[in-house]
C-alpha atoms as a PDB file:
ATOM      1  CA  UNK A   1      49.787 129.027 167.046  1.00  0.00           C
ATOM      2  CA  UNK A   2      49.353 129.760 163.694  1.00  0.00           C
ATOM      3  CA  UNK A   3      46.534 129.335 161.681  1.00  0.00           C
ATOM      4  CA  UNK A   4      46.474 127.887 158.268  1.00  0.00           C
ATOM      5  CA  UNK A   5      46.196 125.218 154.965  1.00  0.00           C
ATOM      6  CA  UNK A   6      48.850 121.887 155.122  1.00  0.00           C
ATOM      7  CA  UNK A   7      50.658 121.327 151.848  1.00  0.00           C
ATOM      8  CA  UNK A   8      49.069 118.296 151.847  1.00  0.00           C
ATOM      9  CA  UNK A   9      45.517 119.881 152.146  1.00  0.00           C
ATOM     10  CA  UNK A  10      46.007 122.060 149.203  1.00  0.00           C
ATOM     11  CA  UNK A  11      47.458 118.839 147.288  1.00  0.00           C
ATOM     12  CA  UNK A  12      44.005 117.290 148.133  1.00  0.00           C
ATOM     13  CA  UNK A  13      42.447 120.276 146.953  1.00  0.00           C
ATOM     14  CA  UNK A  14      43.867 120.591 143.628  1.00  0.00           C
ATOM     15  CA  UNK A  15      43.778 116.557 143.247  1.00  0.00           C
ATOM     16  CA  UNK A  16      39.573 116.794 143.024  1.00  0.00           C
ATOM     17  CA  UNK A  17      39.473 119.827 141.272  1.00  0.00           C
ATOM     18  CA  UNK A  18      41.224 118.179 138.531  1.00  0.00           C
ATOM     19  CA  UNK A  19      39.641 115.232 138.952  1.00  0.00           C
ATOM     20  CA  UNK A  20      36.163 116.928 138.242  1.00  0.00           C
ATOM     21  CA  UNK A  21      37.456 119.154 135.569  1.00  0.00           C
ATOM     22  CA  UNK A  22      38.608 115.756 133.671  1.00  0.00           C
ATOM     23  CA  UNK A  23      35.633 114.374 134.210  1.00  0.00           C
ATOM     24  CA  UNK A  24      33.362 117.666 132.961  1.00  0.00           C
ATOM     25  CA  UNK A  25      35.881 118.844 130.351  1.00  0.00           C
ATOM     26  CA  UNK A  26      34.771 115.965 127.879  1.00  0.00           C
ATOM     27  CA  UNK A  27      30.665 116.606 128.400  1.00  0.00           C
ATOM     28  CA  UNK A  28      31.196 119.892 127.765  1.00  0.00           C
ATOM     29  CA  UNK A  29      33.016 119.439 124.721  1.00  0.00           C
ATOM     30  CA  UNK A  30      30.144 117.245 123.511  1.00  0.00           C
ATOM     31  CA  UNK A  31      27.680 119.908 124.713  1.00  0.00           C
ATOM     32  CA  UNK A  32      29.208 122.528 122.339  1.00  0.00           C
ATOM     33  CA  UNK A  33      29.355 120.214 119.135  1.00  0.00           C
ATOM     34  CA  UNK A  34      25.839 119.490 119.232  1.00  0.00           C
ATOM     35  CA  UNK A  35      24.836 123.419 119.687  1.00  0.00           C
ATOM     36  CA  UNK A  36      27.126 123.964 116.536  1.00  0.00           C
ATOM     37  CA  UNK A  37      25.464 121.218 114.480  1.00  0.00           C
ATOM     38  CA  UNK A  38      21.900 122.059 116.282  1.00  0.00           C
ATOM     39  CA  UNK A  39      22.707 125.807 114.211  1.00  0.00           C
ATOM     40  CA  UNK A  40      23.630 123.872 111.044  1.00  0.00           C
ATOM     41  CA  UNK A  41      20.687 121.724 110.773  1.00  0.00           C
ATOM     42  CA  UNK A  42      18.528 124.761 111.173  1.00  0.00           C
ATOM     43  CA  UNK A  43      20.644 126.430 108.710  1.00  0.00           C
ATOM     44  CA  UNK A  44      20.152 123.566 106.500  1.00  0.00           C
ATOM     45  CA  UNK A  45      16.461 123.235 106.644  1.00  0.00           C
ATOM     46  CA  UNK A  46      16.522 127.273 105.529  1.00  0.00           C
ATOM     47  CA  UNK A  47      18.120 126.638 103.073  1.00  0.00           C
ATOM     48  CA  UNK A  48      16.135 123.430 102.037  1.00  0.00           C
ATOM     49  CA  UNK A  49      13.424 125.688 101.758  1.00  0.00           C
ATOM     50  CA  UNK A  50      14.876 128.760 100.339  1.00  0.00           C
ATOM     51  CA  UNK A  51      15.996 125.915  97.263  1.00  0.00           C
ATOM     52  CA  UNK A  52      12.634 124.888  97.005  1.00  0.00           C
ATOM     53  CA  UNK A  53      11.059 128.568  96.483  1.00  0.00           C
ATOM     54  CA  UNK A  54      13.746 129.068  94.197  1.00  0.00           C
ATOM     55  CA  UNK A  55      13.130 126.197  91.919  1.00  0.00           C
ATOM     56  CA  UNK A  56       9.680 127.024  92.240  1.00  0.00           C
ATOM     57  CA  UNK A  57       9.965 130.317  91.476  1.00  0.00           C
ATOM     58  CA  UNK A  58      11.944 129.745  88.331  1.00  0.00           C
ATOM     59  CA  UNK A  59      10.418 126.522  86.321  1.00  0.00           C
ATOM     60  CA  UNK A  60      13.547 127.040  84.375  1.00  0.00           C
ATOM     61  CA  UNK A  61      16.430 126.489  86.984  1.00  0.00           C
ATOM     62  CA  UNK A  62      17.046 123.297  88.082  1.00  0.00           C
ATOM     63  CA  UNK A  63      17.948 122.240  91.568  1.00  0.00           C
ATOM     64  CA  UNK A  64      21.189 122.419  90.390  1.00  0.00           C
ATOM     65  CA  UNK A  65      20.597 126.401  89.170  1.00  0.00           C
ATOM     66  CA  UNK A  66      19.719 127.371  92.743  1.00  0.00           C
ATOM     67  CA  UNK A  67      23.040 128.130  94.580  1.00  0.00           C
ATOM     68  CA  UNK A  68      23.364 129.975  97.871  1.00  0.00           C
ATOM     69  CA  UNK A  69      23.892 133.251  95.757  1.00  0.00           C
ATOM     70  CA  UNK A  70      20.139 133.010  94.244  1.00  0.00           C
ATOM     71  CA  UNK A  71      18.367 132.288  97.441  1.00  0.00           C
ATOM     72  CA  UNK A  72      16.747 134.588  99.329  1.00  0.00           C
ATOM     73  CA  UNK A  73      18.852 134.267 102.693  1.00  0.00           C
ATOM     74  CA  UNK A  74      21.677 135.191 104.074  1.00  0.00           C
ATOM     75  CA  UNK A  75      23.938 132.412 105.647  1.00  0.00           C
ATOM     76  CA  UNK A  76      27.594 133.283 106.579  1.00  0.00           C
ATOM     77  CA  UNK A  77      29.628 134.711 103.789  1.00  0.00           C
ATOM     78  CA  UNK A  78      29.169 133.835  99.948  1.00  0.00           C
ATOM     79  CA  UNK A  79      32.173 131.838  98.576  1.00  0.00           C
ATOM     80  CA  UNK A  80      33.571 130.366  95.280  1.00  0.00           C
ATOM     81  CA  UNK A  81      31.509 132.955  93.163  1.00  0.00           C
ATOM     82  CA  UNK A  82      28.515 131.998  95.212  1.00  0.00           C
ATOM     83  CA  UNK A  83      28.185 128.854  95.663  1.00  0.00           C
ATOM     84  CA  UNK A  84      28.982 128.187  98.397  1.00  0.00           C
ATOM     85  CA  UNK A  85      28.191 129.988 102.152  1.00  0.00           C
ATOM     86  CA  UNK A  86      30.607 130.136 104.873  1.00  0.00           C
ATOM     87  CA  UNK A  87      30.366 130.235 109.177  1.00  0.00           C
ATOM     88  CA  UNK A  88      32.683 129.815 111.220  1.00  0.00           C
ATOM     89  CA  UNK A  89      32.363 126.295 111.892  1.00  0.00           C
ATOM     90  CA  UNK A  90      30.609 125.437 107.877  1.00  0.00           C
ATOM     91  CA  UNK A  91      30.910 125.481 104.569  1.00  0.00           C
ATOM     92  CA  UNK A  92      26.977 125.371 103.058  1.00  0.00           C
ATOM     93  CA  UNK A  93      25.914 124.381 100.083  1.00  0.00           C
ATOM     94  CA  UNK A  94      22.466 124.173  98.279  1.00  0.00           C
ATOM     95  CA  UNK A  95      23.621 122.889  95.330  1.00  0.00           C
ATOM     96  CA  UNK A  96      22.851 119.164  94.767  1.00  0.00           C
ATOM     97  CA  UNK A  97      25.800 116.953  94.035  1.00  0.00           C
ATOM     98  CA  UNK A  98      25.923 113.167  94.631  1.00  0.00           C
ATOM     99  CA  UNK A  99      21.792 112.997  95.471  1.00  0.00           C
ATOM    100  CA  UNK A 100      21.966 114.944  98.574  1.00  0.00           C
ATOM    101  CA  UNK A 101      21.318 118.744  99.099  1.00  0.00           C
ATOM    102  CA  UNK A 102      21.738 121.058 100.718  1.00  0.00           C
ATOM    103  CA  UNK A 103      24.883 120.068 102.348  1.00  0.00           C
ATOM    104  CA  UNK A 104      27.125 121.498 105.163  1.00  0.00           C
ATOM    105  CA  UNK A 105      30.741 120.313 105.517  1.00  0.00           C
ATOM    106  CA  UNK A 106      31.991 120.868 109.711  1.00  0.00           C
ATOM    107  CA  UNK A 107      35.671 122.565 108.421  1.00  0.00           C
ATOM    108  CA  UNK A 108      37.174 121.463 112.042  1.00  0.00           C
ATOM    109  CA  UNK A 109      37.028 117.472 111.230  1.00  0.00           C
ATOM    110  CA  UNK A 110      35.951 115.849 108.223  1.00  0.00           C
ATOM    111  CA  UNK A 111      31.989 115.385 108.826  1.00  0.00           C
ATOM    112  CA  UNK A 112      28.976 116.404 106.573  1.00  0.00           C
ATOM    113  CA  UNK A 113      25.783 116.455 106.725  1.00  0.00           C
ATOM    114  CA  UNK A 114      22.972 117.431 104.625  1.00  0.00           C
ATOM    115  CA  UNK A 115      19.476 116.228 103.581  1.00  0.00           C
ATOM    116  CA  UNK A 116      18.802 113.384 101.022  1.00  0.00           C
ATOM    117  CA  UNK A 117      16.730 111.767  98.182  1.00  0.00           C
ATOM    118  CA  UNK A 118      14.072 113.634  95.600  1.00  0.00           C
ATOM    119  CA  UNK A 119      11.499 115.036  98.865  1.00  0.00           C
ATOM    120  CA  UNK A 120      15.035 116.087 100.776  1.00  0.00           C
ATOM    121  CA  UNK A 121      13.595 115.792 104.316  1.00  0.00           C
ATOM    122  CA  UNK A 122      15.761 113.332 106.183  1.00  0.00           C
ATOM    123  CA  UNK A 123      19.320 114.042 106.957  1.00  0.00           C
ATOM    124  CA  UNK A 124      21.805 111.871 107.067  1.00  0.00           C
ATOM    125  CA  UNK A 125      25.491 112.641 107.873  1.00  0.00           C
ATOM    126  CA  UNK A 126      28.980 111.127 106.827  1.00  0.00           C
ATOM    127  CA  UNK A 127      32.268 110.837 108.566  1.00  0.00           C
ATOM    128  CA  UNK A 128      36.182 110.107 107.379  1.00  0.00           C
ATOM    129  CA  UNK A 129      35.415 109.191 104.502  1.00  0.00           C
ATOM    130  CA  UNK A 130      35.803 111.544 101.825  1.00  0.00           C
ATOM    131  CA  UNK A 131      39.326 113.356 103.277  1.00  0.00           C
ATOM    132  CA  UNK A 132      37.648 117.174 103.217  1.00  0.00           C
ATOM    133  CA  UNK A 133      39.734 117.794 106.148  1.00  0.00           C
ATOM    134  CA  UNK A 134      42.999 116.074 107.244  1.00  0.00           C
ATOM    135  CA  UNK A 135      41.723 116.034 111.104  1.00  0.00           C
ATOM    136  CA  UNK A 136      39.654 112.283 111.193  1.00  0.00           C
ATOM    137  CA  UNK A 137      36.313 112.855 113.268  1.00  0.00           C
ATOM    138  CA  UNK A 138      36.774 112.371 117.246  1.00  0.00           C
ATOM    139  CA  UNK A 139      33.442 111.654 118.004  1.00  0.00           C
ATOM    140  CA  UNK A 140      31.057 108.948 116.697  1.00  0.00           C
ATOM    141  CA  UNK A 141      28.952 112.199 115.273  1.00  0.00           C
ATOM    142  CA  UNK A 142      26.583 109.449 114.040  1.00  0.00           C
ATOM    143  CA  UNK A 143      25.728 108.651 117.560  1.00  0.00           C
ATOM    144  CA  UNK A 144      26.248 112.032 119.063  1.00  0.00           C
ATOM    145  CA  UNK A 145      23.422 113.387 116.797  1.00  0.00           C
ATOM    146  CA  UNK A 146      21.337 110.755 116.382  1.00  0.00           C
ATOM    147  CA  UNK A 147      21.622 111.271 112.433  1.00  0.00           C
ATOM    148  CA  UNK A 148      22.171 108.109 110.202  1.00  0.00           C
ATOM    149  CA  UNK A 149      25.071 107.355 108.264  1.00  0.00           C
ATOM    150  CA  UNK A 150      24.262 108.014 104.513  1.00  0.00           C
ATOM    151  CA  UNK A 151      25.906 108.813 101.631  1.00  0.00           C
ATOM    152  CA  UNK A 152      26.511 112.622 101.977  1.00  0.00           C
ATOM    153  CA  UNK A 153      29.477 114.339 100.138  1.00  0.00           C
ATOM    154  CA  UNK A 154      30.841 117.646 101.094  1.00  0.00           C
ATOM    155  CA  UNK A 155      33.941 117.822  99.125  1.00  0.00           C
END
């Protein structure tokens, strides 16, 4: 007699390991956005500060005057003569345009979030609204993040 698997036993097999990958495939998706925007809000907060010092340390800059290539740290790769700092995953800017700075702008899906009003410590994040990117957000990042919805622009 010989020994072995049924077609119909392997069919089962693959059937739940599909099943489960469906079912983890999504969580882990989730799992990776939040470590990428977990990295930009500390990048953001550097930056926050690194604005602050800079304004500080020249009475006659602005907040405006301090762009990413006048701060003291390195984030990504300068851009647009400076302005603006590049990752993978962000575009940074210290800069303050609209009320809110610094600001980082996800380049997969149009979200951004930065830090708002004159003290700059709470963030707030916006979503398909401003058309940065063509791709329209596929989470609720609002709710993923537990950021509120605010008036950030990006773009």
């Amino acid at each position: 007699m010989k020994k072995g698997f049924t077609l119909i036993e392997l069919l089962v097999v693959v059937l739940i390991i599909g099943v489960l990958s469906a079912v983890a495939l999504p969580q882990y998706t989730k799992a990776v956005t939040k470590a990428r925007f977990a990295e930009a809000m500390t990048n953001l907060k550097a930056i926050e500060s690194a604005t602050r010092l800079c304004f500080l340390a020249d009475s006659s800059l602005n907040r405006e005057g301090c762009s990413m290539d006048k701060l003291d740290i390195e984030i990504g790769t300068l851009i647009e003569n400076g302005t603006r700092s590049e990752t993978k995953d962000f575009i940074y800017e210290a800069e303050n345009r609209a009320n809110a700075w610094p600001a980082a702008q996800y380049k997969k899906e149009d979200v951004c979030i930065c830090y708002e009003g004159p003290d700059s410590t709470s963030l707030s994040l916006s979503q398909g609204e401003y058309g940065c990117v063509d791709k329209e957000p596929s989470f609720d990042y609002s709710k993923l993040l537990n950021i509120p919805e605010g008036s950030c622009v990006c773009c």
